[in-house]
PDB file of N, CA and C in Angstrom:
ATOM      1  N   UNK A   1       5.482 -16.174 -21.785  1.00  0.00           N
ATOM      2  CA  UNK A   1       4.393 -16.868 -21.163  1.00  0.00           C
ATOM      3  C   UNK A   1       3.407 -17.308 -22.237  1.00  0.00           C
ATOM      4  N   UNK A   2       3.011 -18.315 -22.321  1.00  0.00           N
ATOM      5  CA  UNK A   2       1.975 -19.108 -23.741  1.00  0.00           C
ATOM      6  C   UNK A   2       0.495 -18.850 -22.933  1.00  0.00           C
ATOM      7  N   UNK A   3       0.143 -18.548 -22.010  1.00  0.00           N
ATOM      8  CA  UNK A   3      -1.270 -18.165 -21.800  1.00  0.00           C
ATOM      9  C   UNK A   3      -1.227 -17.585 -20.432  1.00  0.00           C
ATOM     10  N   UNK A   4      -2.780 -17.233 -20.248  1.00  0.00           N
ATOM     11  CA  UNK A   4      -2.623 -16.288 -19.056  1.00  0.00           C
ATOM     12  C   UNK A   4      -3.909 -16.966 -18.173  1.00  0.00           C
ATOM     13  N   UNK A   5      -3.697 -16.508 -17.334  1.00  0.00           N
ATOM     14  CA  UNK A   5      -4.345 -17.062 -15.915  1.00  0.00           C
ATOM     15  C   UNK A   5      -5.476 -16.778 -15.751  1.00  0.00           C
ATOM     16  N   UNK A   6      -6.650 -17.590 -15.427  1.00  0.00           N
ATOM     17  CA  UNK A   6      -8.002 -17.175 -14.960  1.00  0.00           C
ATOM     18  C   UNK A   6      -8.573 -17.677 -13.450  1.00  0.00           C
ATOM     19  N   UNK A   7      -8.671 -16.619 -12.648  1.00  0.00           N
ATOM     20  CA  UNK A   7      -9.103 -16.685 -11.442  1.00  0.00           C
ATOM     21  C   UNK A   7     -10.415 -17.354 -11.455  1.00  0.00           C
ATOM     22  N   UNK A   8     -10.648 -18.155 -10.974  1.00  0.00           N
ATOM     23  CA  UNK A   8     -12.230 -18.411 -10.450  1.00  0.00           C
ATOM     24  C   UNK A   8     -12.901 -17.352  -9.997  1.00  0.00           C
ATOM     25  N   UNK A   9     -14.303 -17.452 -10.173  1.00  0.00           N
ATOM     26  CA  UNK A   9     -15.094 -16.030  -9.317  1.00  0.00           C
ATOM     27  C   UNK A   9     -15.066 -16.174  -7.690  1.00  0.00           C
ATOM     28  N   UNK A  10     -14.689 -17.411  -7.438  1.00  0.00           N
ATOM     29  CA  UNK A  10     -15.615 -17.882  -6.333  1.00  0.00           C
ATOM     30  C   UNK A  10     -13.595 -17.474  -5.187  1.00  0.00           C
ATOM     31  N   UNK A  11     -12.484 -17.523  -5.964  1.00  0.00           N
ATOM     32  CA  UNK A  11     -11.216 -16.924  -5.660  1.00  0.00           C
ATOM     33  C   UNK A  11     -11.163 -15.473  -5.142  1.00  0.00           C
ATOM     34  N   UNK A  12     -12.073 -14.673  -6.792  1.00  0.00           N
ATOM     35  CA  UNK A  12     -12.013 -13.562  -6.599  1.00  0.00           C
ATOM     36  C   UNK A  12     -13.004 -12.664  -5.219  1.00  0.00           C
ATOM     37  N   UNK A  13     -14.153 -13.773  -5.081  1.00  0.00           N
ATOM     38  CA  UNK A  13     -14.903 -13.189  -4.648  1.00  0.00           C
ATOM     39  C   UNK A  13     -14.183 -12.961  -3.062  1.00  0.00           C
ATOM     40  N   UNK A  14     -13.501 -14.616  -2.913  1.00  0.00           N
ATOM     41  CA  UNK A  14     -12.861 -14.217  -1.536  1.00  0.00           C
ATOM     42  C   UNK A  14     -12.181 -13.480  -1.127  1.00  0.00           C
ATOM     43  N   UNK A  15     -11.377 -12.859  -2.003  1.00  0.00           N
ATOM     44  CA  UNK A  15     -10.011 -11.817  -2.101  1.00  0.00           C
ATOM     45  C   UNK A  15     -11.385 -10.536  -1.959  1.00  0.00           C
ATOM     46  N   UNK A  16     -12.473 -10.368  -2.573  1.00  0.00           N
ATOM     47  CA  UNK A  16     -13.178  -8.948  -2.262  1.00  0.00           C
ATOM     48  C   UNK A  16     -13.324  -8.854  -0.717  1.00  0.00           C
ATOM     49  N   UNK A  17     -13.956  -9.982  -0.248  1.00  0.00           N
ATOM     50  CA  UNK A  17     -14.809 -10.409   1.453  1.00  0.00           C
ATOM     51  C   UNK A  17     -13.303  -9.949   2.083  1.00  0.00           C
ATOM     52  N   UNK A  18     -12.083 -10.392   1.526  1.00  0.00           N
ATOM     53  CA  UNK A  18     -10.919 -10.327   2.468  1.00  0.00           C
ATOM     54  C   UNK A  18     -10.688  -8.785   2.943  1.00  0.00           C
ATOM     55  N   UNK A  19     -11.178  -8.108   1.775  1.00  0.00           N
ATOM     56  CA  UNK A  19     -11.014  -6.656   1.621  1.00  0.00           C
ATOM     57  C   UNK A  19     -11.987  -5.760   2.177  1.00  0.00           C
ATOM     58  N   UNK A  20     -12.855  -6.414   1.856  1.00  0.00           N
ATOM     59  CA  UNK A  20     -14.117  -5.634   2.984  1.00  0.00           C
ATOM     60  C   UNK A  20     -13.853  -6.084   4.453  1.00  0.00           C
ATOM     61  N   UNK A  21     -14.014  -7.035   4.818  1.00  0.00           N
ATOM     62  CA  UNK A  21     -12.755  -7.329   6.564  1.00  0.00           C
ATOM     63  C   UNK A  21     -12.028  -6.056   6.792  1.00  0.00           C
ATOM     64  N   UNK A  22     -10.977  -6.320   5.929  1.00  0.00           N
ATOM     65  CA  UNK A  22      -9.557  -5.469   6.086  1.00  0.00           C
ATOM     66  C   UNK A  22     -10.391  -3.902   6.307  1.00  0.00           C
ATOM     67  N   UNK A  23     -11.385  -3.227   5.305  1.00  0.00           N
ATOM     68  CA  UNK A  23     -11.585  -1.648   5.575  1.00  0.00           C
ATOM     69  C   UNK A  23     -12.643  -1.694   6.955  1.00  0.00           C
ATOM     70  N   UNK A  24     -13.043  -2.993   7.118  1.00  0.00           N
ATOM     71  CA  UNK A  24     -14.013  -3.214   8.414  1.00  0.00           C
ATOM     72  C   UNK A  24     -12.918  -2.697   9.645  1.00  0.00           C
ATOM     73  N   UNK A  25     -11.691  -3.319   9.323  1.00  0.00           N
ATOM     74  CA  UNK A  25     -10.879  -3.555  10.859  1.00  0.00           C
ATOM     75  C   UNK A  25      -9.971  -2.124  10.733  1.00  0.00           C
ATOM     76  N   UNK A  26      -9.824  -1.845   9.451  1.00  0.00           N
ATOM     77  CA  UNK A  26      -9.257  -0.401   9.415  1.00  0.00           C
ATOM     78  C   UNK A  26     -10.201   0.431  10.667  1.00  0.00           C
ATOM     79  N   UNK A  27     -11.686   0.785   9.884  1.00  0.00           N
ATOM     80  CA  UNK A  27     -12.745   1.439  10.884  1.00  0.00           C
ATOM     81  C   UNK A  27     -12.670   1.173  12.336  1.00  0.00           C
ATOM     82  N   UNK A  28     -12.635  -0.116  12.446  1.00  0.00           N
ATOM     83  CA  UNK A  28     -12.552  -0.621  14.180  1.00  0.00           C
ATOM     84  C   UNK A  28     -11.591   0.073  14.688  1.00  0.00           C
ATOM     85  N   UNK A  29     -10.319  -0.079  14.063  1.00  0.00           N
ATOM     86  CA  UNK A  29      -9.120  -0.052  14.980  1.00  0.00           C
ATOM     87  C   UNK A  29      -9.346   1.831  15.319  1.00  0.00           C
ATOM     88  N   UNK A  30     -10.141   2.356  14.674  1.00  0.00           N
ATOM     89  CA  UNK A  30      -9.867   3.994  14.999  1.00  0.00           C
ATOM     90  C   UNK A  30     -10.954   4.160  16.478  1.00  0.00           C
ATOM     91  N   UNK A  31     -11.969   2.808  16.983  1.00  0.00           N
ATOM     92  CA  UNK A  31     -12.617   3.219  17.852  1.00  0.00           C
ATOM     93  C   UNK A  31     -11.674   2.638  19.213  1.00  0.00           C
ATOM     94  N   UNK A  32     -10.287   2.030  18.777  1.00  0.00           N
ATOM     95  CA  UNK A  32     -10.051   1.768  19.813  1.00  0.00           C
ATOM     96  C   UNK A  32      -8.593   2.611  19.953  1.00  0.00           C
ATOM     97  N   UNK A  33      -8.102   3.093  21.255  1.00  0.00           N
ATOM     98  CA  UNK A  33      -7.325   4.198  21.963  1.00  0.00           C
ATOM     99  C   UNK A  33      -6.104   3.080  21.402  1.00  0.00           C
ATOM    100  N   UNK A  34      -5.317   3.699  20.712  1.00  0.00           N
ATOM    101  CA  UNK A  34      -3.710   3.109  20.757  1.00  0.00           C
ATOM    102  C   UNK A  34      -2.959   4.734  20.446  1.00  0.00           C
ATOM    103  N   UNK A  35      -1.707   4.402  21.455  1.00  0.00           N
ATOM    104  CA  UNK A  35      -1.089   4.760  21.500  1.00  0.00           C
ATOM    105  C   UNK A  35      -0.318   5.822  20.102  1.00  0.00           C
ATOM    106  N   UNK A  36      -0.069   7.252  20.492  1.00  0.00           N
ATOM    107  CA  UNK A  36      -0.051   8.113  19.002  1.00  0.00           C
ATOM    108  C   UNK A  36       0.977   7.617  18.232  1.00  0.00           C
ATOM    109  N   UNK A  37       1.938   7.337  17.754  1.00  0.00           N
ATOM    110  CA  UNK A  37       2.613   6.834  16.973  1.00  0.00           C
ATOM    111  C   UNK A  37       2.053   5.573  16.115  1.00  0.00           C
ATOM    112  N   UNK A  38       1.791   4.608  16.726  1.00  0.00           N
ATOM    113  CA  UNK A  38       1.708   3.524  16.654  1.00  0.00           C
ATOM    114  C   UNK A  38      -0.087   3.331  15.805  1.00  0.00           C
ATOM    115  N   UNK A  39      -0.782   4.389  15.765  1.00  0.00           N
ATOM    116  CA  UNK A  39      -2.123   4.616  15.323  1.00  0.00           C
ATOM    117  C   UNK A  39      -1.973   4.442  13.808  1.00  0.00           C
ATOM    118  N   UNK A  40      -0.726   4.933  13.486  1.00  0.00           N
ATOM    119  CA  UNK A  40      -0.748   5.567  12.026  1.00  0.00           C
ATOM    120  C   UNK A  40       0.025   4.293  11.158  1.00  0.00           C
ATOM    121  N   UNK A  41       0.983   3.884  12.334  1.00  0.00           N
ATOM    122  CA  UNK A  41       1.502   2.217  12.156  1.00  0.00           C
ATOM    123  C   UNK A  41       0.584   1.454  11.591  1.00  0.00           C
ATOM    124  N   UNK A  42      -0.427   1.100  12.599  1.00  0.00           N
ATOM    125  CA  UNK A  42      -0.967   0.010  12.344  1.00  0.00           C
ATOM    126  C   UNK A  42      -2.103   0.406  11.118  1.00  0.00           C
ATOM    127  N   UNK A  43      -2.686   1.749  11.334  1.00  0.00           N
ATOM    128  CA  UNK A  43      -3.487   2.016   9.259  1.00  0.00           C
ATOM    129  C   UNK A  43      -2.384   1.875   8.537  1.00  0.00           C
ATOM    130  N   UNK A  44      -1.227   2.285   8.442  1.00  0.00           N
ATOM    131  CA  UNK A  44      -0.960   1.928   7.447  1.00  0.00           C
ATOM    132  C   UNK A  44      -0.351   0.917   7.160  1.00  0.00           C
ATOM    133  N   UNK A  45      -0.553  -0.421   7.676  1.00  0.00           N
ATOM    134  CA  UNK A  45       0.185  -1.484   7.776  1.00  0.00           C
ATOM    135  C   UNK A  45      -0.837  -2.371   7.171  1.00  0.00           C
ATOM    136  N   UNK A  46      -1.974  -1.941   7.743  1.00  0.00           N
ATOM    137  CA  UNK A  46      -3.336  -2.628   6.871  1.00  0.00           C
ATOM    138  C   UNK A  46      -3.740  -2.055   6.005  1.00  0.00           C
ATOM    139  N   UNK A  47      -3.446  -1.009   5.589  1.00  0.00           N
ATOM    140  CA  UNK A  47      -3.306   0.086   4.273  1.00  0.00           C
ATOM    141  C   UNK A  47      -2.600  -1.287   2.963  1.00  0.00           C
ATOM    142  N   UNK A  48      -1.038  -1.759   3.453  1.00  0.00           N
ATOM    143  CA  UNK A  48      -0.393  -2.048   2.708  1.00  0.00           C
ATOM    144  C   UNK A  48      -0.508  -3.452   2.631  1.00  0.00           C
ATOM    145  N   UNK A  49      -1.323  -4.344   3.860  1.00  0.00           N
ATOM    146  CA  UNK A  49      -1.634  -5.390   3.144  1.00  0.00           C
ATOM    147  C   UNK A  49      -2.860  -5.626   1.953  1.00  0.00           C
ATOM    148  N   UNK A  50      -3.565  -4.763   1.968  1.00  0.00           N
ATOM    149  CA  UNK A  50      -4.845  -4.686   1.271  1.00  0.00           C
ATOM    150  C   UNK A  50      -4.229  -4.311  -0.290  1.00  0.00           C
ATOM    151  N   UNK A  51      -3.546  -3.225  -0.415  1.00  0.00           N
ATOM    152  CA  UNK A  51      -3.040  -3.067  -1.159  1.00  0.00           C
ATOM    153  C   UNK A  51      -2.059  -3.823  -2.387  1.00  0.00           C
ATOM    154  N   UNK A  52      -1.740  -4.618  -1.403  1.00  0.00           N
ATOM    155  CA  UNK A  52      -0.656  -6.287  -2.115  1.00  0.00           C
ATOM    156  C   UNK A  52      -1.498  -7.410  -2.252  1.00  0.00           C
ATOM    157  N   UNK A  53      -2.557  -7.458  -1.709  1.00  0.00           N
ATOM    158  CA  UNK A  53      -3.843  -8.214  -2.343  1.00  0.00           C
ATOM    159  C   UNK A  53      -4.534  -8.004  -3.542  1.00  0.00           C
ATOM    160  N   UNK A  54      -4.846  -6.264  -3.268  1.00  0.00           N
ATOM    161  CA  UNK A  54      -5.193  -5.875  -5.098  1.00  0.00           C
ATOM    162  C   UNK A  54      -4.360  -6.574  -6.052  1.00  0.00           C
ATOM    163  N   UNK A  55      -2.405  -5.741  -5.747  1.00  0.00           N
ATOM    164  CA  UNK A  55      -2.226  -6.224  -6.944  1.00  0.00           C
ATOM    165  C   UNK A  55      -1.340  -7.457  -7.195  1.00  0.00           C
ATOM    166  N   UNK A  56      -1.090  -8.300  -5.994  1.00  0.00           N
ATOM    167  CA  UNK A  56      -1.076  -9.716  -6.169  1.00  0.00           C
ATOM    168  C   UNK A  56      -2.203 -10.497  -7.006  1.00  0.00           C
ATOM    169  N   UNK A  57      -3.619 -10.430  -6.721  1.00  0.00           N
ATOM    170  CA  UNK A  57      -4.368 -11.152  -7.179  1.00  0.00           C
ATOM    171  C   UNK A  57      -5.404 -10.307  -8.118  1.00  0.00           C
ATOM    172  N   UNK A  58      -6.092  -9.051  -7.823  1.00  0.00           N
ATOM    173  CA  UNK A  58      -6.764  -8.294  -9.204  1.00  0.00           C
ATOM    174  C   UNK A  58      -5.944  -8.288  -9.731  1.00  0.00           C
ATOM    175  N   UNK A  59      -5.066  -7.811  -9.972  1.00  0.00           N
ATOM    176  CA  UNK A  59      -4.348  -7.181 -10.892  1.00  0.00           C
ATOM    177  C   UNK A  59      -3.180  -8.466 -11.660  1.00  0.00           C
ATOM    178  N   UNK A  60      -3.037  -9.185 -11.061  1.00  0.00           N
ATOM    179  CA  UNK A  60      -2.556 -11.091 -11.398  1.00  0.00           C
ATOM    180  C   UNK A  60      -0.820 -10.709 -11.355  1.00  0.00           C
ATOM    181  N   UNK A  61      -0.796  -9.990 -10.283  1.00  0.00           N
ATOM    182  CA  UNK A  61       0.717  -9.660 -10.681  1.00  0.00           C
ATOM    183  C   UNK A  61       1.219 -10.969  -9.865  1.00  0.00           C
ATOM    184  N   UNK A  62       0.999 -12.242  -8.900  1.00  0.00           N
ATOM    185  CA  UNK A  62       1.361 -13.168  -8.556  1.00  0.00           C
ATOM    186  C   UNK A  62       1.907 -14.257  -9.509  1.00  0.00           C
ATOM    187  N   UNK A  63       0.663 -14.091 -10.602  1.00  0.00           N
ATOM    188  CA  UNK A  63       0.981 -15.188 -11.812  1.00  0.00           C
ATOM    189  C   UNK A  63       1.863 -15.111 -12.950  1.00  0.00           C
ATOM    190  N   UNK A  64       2.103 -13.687 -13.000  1.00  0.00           N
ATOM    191  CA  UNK A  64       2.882 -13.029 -14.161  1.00  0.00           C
ATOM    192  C   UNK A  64       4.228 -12.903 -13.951  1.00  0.00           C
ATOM    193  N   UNK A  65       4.788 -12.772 -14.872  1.00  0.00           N
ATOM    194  CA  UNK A  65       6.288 -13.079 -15.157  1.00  0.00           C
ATOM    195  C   UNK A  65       7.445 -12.710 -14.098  1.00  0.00           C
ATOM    196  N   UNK A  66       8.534 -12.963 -13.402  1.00  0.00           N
ATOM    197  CA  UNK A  66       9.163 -12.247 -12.220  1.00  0.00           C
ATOM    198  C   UNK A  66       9.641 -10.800 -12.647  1.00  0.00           C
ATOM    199  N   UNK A  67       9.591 -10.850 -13.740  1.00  0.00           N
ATOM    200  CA  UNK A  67      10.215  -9.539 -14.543  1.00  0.00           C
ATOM    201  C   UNK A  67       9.697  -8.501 -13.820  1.00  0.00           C
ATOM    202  N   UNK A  68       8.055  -8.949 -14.060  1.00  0.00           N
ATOM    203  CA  UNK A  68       6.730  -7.184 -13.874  1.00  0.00           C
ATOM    204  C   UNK A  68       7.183  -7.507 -12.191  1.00  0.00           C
ATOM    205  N   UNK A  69       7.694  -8.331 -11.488  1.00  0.00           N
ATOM    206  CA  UNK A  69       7.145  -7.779 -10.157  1.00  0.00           C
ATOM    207  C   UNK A  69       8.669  -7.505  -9.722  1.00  0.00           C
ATOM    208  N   UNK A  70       9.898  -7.545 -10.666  1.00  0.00           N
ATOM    209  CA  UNK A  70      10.674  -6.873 -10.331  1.00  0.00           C
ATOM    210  C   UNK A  70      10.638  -5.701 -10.862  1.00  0.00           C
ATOM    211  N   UNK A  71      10.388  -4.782 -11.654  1.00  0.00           N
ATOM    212  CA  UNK A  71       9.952  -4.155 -12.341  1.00  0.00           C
ATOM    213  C   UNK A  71       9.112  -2.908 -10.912  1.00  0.00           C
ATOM    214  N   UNK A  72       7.840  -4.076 -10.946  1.00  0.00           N
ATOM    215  CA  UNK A  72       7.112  -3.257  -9.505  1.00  0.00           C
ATOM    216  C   UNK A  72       7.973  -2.963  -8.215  1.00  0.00           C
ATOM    217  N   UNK A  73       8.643  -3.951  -7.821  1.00  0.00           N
ATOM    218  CA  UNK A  73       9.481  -3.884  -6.318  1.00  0.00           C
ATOM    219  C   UNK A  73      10.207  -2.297  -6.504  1.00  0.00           C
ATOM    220  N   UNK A  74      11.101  -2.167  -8.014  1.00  0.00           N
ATOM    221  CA  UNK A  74      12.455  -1.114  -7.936  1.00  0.00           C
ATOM    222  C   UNK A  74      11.364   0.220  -8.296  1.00  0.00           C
ATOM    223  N   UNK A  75      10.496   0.224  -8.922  1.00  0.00           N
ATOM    224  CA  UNK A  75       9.241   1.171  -9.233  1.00  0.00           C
ATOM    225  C   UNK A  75       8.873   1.768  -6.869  1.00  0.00           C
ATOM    226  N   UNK A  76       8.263   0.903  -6.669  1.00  0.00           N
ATOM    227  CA  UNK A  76       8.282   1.227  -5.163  1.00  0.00           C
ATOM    228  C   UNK A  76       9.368   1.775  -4.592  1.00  0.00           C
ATOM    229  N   UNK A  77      10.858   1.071  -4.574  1.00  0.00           N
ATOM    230  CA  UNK A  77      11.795   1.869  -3.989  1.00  0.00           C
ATOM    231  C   UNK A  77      12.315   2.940  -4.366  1.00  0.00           C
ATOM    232  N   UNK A  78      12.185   3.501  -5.854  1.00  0.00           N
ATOM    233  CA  UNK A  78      12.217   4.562  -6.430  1.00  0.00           C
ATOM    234  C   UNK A  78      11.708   5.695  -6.216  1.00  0.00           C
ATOM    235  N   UNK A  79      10.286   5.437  -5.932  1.00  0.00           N
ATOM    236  CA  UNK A  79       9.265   5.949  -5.428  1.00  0.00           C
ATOM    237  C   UNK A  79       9.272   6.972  -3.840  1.00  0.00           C
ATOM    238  N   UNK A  80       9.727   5.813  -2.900  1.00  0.00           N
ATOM    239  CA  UNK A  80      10.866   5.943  -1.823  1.00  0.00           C
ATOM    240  C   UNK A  80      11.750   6.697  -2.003  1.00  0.00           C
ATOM    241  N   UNK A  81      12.805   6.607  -2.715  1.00  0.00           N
ATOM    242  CA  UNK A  81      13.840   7.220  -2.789  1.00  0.00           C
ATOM    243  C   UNK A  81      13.842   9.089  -2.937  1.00  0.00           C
ATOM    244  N   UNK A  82      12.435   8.901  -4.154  1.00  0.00           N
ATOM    245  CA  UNK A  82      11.815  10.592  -4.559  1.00  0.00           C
ATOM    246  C   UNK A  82      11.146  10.835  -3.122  1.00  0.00           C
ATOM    247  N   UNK A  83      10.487  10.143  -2.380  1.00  0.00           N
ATOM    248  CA  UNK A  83       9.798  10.887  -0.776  1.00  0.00           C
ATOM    249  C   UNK A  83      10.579  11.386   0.415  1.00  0.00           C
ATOM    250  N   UNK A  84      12.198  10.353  -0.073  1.00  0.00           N
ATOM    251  CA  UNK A  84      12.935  10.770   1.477  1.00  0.00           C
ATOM    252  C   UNK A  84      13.831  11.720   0.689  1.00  0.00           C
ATOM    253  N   UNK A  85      13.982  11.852  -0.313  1.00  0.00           N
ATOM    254  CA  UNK A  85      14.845  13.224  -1.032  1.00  0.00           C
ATOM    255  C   UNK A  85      14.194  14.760  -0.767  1.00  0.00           C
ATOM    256  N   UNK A  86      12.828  14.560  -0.451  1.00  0.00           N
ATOM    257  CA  UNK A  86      12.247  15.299  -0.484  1.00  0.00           C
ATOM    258  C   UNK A  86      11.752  16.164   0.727  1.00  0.00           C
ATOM    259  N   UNK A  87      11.647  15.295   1.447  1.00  0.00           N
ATOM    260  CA  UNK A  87      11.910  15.352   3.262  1.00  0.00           C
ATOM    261  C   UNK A  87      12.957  15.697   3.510  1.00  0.00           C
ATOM    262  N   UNK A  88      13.951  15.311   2.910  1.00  0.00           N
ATOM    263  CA  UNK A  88      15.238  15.760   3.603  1.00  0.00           C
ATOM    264  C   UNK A  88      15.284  17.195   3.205  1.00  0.00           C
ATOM    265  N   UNK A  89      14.619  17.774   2.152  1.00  0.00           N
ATOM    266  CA  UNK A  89      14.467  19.179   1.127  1.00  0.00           C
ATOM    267  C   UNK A  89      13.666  19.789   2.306  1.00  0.00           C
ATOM    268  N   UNK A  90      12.766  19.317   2.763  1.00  0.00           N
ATOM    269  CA  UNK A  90      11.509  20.392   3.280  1.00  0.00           C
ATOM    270  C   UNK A  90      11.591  20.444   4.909  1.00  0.00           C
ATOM    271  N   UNK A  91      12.694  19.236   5.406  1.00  0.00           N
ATOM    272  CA  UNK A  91      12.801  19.171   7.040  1.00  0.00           C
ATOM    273  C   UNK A  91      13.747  19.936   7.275  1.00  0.00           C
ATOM    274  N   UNK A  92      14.832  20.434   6.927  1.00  0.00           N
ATOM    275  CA  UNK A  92      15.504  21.328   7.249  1.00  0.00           C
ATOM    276  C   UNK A  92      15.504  22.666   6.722  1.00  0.00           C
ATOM    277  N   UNK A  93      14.538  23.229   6.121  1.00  0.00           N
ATOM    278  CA  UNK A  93      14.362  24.486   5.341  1.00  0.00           C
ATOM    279  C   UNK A  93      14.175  25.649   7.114  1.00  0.00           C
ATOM    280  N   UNK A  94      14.620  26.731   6.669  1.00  0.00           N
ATOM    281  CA  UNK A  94      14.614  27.609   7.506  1.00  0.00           C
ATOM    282  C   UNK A  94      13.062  27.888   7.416  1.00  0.00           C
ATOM    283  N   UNK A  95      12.277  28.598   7.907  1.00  0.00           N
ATOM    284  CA  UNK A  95      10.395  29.179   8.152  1.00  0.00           C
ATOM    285  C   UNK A  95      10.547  30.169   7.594  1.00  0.00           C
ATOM    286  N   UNK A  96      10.066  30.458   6.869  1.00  0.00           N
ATOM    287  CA  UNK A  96      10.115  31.933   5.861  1.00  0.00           C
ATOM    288  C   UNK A  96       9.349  32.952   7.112  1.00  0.00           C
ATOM    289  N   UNK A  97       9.447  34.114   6.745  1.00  0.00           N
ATOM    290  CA  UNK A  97       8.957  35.194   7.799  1.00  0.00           C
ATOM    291  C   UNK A  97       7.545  35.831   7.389  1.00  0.00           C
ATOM    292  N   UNK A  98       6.434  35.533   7.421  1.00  0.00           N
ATOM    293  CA  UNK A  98       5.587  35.983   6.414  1.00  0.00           C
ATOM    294  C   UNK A  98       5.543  37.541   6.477  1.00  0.00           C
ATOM    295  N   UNK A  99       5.379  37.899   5.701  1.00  0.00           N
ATOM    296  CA  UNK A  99       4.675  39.364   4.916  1.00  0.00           C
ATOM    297  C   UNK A  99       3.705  40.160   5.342  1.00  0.00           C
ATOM    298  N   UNK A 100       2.493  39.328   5.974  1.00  0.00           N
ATOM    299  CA  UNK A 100       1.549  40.098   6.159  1.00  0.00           C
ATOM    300  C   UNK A 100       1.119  40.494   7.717  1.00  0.00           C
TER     301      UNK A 100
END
């Protein structure tokens, strides 16, 4: 890449406002009754768009090479891969008997 990218402030500033929204509607959505499963759905669904905003645009991973955001994608499923290895470790463990 021969140079690197400069956001406007007036870009960045919108991507902040987008983000203050997003933790606005996070807050909202807990005053309103949804259904238990589906509670934790929808935070973390707006968890993960906020999150791909950081580092799509702070972080300029949109503009930068396909490499870093393949790089990022197999980094995430990896990531994945160590959480459900791990679940599968701790969901079937027998209950220890405590001691005391």
């Amino acid at each position: 890449m021969s140079g690197h990218h400069i956001s406007s402030a007036k870009f960045l500033w919108g991507i902040a406002i987008a983000l203050f929204f997003l933790t606005f509607v996070t807050v909202a959505v807990t005053w309103i009754e949804i259904p238990d499963p589906w509670n934790v759905v929808v935070a973390i669904g707006i968890a993960i768009v906020k999150a791909l905003l950081v580092l799509l645009f702070f972080m300029n991973l949109y503009w930068d090479s396909k490499f870093n955001s393949l790089l990022f994608v197999f980094s995430i499923i990896f990531f994945l891969l160590l959480i459900g290895i791990t679940l599968l470790d701790t969901l079937f463990r027998i209950d220890p008997i405590p001691s005391f």
